[in-house]
PDB file of N, CA and C in Angstrom:
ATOM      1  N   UNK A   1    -115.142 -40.768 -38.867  1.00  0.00           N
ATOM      2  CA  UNK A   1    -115.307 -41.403 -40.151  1.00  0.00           C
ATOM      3  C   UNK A   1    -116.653 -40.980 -40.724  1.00  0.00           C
ATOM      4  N   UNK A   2    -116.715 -40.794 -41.704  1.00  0.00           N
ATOM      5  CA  UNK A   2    -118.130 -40.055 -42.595  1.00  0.00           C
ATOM      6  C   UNK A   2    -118.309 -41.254 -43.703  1.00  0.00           C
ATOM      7  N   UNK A   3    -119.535 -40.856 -44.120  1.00  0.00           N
ATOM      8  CA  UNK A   3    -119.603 -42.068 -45.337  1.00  0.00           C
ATOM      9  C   UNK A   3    -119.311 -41.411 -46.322  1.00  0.00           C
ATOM     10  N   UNK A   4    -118.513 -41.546 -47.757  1.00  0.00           N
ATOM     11  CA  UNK A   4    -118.010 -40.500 -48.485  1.00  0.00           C
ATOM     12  C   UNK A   4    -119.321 -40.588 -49.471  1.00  0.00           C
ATOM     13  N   UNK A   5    -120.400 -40.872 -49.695  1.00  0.00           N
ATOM     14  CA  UNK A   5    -121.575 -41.024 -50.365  1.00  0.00           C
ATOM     15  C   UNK A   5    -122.726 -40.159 -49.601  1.00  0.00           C
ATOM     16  N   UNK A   6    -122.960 -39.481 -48.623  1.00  0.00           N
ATOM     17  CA  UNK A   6    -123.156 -38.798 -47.909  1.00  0.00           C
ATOM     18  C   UNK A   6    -122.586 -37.050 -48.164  1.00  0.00           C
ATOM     19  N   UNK A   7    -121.603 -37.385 -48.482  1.00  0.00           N
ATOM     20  CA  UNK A   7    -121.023 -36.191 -48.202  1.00  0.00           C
ATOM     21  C   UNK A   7    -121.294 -35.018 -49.809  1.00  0.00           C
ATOM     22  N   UNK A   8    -121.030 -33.553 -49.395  1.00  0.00           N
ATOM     23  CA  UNK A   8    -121.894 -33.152 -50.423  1.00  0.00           C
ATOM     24  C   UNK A   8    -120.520 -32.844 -51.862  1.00  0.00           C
ATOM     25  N   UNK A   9    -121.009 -32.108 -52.478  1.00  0.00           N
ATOM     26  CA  UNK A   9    -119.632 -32.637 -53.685  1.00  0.00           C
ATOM     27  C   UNK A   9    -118.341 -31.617 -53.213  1.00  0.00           C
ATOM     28  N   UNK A  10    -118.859 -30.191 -52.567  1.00  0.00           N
ATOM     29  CA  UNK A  10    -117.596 -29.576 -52.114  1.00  0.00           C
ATOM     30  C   UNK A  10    -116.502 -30.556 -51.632  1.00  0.00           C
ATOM     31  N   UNK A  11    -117.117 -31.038 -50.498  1.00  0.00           N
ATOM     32  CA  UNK A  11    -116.748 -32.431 -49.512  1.00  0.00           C
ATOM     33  C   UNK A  11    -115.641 -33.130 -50.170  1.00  0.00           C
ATOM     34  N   UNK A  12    -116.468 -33.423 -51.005  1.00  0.00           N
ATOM     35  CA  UNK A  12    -115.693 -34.348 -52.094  1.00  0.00           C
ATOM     36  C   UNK A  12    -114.504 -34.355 -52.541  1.00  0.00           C
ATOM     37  N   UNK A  13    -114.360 -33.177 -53.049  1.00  0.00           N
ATOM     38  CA  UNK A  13    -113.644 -32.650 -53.694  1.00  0.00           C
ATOM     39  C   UNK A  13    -112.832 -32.194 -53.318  1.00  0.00           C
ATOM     40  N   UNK A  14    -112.809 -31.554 -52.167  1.00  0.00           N
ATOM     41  CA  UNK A  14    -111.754 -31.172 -51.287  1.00  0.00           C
ATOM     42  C   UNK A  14    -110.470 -32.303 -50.297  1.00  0.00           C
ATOM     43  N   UNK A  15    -111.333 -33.711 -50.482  1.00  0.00           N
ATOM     44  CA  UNK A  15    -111.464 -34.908 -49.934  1.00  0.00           C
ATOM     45  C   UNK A  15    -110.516 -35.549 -50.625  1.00  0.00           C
ATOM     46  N   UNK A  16    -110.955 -35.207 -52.104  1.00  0.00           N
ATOM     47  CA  UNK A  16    -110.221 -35.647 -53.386  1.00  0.00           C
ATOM     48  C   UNK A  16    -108.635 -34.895 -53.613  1.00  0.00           C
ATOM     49  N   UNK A  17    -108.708 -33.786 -53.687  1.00  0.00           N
ATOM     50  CA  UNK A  17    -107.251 -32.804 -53.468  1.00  0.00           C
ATOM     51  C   UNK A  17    -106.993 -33.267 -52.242  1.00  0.00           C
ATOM     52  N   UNK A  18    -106.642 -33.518 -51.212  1.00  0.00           N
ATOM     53  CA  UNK A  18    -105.857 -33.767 -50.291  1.00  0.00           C
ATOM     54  C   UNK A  18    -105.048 -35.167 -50.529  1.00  0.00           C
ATOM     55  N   UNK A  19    -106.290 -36.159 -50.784  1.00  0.00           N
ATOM     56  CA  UNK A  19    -105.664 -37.171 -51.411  1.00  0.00           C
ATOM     57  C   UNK A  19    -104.760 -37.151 -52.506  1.00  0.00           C
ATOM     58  N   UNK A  20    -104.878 -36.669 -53.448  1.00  0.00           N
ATOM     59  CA  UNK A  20    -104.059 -36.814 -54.537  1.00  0.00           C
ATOM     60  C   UNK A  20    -102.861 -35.321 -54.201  1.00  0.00           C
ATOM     61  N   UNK A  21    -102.548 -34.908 -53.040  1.00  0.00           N
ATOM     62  CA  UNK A  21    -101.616 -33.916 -52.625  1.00  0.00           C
ATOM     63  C   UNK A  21    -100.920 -35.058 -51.531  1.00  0.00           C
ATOM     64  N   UNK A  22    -101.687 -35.838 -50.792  1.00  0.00           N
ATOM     65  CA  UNK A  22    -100.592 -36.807 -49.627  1.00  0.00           C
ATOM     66  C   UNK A  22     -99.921 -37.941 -50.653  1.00  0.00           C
ATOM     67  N   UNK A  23    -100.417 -38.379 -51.870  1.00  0.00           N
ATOM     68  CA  UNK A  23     -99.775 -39.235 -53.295  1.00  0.00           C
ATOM     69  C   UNK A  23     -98.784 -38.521 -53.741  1.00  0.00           C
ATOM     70  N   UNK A  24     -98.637 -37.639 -53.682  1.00  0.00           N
ATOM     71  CA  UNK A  24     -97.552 -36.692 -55.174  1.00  0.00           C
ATOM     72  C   UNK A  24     -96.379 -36.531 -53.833  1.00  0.00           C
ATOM     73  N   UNK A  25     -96.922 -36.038 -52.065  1.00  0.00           N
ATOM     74  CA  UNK A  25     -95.598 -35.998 -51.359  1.00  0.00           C
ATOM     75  C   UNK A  25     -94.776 -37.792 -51.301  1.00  0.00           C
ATOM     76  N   UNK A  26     -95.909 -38.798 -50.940  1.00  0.00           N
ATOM     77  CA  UNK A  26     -94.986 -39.766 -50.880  1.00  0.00           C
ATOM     78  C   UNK A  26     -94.455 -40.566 -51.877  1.00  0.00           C
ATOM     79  N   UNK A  27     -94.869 -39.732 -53.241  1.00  0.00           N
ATOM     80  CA  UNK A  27     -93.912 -40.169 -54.454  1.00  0.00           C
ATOM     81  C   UNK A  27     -95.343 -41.229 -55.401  1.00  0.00           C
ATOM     82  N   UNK A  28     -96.259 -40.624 -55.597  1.00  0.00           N
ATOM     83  CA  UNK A  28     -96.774 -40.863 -56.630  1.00  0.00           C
ATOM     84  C   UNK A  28     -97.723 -41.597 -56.033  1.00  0.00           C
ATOM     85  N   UNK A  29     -99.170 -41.339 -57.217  1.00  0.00           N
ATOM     86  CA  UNK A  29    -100.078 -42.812 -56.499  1.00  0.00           C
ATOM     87  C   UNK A  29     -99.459 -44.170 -56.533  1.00  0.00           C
ATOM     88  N   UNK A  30     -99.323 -44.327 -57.762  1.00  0.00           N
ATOM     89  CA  UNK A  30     -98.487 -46.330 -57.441  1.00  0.00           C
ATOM     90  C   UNK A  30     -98.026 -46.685 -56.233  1.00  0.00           C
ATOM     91  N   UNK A  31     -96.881 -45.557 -55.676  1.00  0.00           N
ATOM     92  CA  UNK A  31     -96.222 -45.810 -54.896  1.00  0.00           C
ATOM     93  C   UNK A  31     -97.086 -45.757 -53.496  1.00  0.00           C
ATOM     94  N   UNK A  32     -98.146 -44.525 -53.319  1.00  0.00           N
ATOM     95  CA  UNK A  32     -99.223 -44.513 -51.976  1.00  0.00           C
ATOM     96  C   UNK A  32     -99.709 -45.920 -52.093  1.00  0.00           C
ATOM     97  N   UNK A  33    -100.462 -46.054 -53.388  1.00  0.00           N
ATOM     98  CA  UNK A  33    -101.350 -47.688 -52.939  1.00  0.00           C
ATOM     99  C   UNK A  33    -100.404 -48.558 -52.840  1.00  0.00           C
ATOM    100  N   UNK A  34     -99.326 -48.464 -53.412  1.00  0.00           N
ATOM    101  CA  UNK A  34     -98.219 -50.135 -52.699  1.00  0.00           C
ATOM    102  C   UNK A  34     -98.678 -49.640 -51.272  1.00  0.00           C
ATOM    103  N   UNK A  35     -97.851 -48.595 -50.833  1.00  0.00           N
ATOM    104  CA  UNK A  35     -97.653 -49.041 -49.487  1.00  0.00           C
ATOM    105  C   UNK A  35     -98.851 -48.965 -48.341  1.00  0.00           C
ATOM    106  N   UNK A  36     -99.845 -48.906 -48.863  1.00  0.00           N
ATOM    107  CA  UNK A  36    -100.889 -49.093 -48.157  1.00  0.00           C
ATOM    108  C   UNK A  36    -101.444 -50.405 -48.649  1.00  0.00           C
ATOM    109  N   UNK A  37    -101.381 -51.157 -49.615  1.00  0.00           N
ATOM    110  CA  UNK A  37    -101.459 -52.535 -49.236  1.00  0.00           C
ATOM    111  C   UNK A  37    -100.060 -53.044 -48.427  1.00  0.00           C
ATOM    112  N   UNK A  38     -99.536 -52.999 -48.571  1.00  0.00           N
ATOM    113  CA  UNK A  38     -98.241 -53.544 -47.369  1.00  0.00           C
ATOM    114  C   UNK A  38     -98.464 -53.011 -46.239  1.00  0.00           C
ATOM    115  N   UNK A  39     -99.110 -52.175 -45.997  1.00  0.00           N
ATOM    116  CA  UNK A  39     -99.169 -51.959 -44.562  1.00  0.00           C
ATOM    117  C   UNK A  39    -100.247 -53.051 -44.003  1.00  0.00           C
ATOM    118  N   UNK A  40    -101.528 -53.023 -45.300  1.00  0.00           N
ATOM    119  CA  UNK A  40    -102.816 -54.039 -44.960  1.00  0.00           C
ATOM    120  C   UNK A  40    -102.268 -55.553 -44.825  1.00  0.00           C
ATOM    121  N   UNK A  41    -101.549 -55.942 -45.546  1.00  0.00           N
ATOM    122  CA  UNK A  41    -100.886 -57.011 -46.035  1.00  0.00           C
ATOM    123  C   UNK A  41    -100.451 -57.528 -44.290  1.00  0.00           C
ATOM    124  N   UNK A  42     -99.533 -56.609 -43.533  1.00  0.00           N
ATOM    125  CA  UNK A  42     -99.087 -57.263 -42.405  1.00  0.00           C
ATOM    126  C   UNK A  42    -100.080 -57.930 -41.508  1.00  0.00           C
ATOM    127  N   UNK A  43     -99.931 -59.160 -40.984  1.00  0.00           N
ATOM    128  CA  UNK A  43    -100.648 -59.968 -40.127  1.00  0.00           C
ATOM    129  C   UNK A  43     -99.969 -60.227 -38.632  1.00  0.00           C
ATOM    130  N   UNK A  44    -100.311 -60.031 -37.890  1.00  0.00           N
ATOM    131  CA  UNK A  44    -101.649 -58.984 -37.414  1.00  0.00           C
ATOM    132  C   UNK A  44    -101.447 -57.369 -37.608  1.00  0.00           C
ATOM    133  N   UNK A  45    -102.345 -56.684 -37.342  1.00  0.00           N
ATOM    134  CA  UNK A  45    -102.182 -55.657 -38.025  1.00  0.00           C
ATOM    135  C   UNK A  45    -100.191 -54.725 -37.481  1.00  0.00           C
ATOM    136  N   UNK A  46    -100.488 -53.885 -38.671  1.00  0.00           N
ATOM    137  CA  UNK A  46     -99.088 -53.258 -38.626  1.00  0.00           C
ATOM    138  C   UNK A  46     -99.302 -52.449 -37.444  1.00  0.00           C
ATOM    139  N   UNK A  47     -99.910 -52.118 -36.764  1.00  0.00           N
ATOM    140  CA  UNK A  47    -100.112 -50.992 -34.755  1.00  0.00           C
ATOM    141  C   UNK A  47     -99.625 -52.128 -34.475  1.00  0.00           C
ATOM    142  N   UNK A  48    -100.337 -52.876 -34.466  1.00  0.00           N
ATOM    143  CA  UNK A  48    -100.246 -54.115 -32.960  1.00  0.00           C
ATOM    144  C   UNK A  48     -99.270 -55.241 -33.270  1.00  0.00           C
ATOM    145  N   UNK A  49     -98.300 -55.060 -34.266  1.00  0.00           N
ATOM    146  CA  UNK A  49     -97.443 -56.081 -34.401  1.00  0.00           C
ATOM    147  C   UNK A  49     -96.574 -55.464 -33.495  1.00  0.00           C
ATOM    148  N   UNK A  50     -95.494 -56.814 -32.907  1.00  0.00           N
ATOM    149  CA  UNK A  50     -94.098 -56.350 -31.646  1.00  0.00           C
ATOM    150  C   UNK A  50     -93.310 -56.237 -32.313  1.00  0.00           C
ATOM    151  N   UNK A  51     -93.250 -55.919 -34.055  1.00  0.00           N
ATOM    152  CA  UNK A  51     -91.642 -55.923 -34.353  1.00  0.00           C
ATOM    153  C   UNK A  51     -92.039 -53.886 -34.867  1.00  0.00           C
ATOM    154  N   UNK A  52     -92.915 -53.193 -34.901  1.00  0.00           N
ATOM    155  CA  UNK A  52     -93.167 -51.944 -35.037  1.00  0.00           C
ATOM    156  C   UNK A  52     -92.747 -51.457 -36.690  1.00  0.00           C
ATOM    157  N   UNK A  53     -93.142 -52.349 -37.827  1.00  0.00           N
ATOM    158  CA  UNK A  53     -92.098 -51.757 -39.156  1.00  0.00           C
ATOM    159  C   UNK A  53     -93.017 -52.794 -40.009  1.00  0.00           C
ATOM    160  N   UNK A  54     -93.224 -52.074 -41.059  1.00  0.00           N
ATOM    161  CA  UNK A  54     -93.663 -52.194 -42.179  1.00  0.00           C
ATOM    162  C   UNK A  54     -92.940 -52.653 -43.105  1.00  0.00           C
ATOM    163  N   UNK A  55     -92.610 -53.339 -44.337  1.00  0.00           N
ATOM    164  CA  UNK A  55     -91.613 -53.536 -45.017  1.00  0.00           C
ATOM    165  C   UNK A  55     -92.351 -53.330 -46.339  1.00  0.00           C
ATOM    166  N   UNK A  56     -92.077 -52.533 -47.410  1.00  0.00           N
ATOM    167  CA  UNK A  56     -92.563 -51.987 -48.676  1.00  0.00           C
ATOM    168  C   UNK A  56     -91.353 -52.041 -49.720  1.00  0.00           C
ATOM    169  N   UNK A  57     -91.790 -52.009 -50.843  1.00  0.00           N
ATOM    170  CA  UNK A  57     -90.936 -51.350 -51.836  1.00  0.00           C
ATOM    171  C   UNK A  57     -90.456 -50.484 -51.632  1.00  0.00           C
ATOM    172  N   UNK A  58     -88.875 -50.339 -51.422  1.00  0.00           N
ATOM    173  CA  UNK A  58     -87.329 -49.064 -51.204  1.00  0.00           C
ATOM    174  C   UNK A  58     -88.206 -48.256 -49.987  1.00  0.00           C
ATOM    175  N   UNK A  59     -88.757 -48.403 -49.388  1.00  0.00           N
ATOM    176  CA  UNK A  59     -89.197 -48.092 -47.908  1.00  0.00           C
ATOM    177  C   UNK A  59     -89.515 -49.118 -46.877  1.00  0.00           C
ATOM    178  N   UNK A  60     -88.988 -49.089 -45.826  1.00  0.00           N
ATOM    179  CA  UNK A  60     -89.050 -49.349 -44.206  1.00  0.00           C
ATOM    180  C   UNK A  60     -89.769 -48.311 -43.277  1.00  0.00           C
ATOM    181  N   UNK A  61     -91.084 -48.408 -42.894  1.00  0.00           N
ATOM    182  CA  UNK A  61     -91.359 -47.863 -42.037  1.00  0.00           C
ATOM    183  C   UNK A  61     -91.072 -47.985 -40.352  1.00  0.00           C
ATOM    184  N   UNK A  62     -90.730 -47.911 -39.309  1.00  0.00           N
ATOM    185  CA  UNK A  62     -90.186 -48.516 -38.012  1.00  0.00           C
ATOM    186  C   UNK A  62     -91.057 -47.232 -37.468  1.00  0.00           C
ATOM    187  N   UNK A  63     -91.500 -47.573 -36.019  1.00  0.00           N
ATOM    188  CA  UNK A  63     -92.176 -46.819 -35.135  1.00  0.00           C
ATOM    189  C   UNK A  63     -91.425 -47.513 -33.935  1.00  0.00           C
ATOM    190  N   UNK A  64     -91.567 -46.731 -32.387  1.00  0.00           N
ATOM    191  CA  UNK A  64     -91.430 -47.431 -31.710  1.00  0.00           C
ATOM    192  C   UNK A  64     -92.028 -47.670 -30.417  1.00  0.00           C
ATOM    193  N   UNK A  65     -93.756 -47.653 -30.712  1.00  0.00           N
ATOM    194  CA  UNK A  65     -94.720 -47.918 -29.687  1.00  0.00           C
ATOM    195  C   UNK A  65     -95.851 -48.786 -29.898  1.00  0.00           C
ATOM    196  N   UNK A  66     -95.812 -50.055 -29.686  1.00  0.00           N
ATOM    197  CA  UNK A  66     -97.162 -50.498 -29.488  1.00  0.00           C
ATOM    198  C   UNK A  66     -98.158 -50.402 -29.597  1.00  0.00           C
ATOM    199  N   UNK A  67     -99.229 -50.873 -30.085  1.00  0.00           N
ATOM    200  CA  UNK A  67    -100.518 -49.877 -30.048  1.00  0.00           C
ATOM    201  C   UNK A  67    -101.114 -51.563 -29.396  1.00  0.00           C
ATOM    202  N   UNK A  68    -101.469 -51.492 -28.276  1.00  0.00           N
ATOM    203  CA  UNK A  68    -102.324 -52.604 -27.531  1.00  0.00           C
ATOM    204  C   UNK A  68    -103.774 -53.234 -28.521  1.00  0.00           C
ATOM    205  N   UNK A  69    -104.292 -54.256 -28.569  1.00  0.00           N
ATOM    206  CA  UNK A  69    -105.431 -54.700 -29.326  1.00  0.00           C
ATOM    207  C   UNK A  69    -106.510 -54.054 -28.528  1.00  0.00           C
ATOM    208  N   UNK A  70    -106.529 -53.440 -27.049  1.00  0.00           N
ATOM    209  CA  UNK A  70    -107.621 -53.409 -26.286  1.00  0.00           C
ATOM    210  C   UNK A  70    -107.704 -52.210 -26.768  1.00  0.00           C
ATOM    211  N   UNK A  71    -106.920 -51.129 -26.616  1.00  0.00           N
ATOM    212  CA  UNK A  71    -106.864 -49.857 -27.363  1.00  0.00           C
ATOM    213  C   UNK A  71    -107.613 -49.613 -28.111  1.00  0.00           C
ATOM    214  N   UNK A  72    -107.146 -50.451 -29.423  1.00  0.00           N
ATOM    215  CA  UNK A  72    -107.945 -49.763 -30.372  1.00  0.00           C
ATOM    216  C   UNK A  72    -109.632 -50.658 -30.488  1.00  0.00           C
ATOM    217  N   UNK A  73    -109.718 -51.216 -29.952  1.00  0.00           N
ATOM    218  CA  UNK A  73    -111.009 -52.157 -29.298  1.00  0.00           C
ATOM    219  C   UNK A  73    -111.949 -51.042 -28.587  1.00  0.00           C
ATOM    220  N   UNK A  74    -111.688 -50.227 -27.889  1.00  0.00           N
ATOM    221  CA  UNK A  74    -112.115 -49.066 -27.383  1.00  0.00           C
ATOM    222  C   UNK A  74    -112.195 -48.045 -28.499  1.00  0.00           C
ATOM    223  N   UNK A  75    -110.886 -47.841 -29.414  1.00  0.00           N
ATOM    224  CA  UNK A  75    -111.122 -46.793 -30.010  1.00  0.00           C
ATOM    225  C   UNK A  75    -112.280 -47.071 -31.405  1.00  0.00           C
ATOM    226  N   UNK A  76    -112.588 -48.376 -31.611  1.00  0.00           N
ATOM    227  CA  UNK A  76    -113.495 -48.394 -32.312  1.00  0.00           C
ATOM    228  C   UNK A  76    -114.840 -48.991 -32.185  1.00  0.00           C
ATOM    229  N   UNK A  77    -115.383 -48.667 -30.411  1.00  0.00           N
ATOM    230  CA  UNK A  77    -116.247 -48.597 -29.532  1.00  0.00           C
ATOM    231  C   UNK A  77    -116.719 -47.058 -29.740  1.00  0.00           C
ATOM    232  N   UNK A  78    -115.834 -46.249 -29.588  1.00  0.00           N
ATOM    233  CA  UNK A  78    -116.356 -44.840 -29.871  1.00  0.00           C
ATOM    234  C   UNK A  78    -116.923 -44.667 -31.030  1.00  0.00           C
ATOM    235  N   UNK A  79    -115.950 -44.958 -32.177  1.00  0.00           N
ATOM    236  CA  UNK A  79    -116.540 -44.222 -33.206  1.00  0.00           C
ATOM    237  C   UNK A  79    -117.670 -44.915 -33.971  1.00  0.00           C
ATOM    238  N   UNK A  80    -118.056 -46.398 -33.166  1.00  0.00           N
ATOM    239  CA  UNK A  80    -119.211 -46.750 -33.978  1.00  0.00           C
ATOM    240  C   UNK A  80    -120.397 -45.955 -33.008  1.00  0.00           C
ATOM    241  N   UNK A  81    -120.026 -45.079 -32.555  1.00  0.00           N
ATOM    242  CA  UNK A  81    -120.865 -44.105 -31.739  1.00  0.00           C
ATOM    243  C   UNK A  81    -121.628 -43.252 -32.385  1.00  0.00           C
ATOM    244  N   UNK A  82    -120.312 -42.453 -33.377  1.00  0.00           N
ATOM    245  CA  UNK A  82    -120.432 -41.593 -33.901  1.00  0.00           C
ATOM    246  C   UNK A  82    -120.485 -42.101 -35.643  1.00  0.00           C
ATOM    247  N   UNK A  83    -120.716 -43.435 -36.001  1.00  0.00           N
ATOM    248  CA  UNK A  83    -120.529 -43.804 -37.068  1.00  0.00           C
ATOM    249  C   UNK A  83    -121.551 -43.439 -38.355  1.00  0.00           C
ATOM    250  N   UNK A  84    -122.872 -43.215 -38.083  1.00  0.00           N
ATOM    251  CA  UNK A  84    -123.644 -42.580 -38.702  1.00  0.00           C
ATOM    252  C   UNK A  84    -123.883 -41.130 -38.348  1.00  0.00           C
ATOM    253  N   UNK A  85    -123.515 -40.463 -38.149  1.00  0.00           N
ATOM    254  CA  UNK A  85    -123.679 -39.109 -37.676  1.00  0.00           C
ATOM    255  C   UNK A  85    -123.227 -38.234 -38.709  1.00  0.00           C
ATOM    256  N   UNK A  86    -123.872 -37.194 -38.930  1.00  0.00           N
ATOM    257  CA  UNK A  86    -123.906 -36.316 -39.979  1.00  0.00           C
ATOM    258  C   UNK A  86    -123.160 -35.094 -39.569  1.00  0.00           C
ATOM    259  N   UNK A  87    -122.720 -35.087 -38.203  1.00  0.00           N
ATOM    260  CA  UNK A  87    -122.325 -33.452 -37.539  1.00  0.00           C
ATOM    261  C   UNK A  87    -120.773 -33.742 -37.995  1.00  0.00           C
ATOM    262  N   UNK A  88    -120.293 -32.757 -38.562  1.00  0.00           N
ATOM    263  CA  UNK A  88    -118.882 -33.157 -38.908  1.00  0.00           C
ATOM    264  C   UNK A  88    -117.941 -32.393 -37.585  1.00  0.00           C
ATOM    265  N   UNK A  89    -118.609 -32.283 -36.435  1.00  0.00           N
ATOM    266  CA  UNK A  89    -118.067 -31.447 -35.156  1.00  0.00           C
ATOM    267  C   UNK A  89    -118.314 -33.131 -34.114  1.00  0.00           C
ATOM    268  N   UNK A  90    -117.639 -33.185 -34.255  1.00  0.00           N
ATOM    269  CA  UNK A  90    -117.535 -35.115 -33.430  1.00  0.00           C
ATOM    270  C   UNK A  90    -116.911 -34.446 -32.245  1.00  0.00           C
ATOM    271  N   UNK A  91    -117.653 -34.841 -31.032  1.00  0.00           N
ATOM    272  CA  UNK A  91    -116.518 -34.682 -29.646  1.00  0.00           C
ATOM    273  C   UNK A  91    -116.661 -35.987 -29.098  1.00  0.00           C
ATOM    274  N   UNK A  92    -115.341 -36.760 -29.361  1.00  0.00           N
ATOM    275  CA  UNK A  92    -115.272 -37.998 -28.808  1.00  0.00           C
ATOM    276  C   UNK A  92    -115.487 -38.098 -27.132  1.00  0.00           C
ATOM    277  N   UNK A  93    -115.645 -37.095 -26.279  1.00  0.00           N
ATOM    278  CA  UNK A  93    -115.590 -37.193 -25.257  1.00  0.00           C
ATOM    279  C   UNK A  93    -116.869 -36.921 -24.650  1.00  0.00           C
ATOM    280  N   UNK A  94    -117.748 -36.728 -25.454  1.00  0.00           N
ATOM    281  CA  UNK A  94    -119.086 -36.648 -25.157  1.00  0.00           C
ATOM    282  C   UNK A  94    -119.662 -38.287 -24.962  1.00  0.00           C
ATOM    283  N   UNK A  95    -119.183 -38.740 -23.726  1.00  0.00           N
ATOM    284  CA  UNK A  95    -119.961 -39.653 -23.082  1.00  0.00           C
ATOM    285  C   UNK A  95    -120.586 -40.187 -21.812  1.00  0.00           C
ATOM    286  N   UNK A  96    -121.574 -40.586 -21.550  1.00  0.00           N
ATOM    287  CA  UNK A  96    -121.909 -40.468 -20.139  1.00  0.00           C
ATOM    288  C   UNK A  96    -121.032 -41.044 -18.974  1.00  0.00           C
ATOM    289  N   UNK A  97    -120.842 -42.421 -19.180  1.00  0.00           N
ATOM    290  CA  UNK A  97    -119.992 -43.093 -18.578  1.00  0.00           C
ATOM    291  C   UNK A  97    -118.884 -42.344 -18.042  1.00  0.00           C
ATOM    292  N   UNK A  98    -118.214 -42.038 -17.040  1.00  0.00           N
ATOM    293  CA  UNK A  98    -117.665 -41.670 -16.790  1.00  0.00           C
ATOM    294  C   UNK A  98    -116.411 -42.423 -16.538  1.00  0.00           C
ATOM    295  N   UNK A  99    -116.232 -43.597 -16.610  1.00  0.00           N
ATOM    296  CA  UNK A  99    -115.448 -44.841 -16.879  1.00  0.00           C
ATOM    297  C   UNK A  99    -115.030 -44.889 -18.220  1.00  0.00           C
ATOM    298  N   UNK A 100    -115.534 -44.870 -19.364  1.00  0.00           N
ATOM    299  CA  UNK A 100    -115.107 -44.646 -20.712  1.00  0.00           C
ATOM    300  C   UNK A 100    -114.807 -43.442 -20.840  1.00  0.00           C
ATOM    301  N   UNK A 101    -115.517 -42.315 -20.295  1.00  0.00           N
ATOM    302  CA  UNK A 101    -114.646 -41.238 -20.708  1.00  0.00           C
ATOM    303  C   UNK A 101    -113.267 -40.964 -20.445  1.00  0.00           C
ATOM    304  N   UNK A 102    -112.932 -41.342 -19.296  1.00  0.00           N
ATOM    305  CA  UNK A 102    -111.096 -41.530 -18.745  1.00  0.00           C
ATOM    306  C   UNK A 102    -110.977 -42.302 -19.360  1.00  0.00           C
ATOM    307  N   UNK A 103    -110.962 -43.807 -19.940  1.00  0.00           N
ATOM    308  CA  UNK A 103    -110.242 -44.395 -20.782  1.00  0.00           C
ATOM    309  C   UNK A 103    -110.073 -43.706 -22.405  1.00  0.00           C
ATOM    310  N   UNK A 104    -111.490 -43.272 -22.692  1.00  0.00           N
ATOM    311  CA  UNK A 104    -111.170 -42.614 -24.229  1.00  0.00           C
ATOM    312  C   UNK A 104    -109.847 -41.424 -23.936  1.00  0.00           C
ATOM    313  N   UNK A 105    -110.065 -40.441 -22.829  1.00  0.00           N
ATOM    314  CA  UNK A 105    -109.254 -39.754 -22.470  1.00  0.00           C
ATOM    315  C   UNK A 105    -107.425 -40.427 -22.012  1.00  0.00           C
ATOM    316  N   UNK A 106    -107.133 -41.417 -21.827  1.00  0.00           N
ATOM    317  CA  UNK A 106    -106.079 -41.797 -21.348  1.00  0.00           C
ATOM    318  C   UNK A 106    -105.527 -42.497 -22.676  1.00  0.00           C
ATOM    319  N   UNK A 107    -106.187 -42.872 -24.265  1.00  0.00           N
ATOM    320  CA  UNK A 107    -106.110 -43.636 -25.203  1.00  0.00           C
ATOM    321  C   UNK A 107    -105.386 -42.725 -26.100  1.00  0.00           C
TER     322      UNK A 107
END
């Protein structure tokens, strides 16, 4: 994760076209920000719910794996690691512990 205020305007911009290229495949911005508030909208979050599905406007999303709360409890142990960091070359596995590194590795 980068801070997008940080970043220089190429960054940006390139940041900016991707976004408005992943909107136009899933059918328009309106339609991206619905379903990313409906995804926010689900309580508890849409990973860690047991029914695996999202429910949106003329879309159903369904997955069918779990994502554990401890999981991502770890996974956002790492990246407040790397949360101010300017190197856009992140190796999540650069850690001493050798106990977190098999878990980041097994996650």
């Amino acid at each position: 994760m980068y801070n997008f205020n940080k970043l220089d305007d190429q960054a940006k911009t390139l940041l900016h076209q991707g976004l408005n290229n992943l909107a136009k495949t899933l059918g328009g911005h309106n339609f991206a920000l619905g379903l990313i508030e409906a995804i926010r909208a689900v309580k508890p979050s849409a990973l860690t719910a047991s029914k695996c599905e999202v429910v949106a406007d003329k879309v159903i999303i369904k997955w069918n794996k779990v994502i554990f709360k401890e999981r991502i409890n770890e996974f956002e142990e790492v990246l407040l690691i790397y949360k101010d960091s300017e190197n856009y070359d992140v190796n999540f596995l650069d850690i001493e512990s050798e106990k977190k590194k098999k878990r980041v590795v097994n996650m």
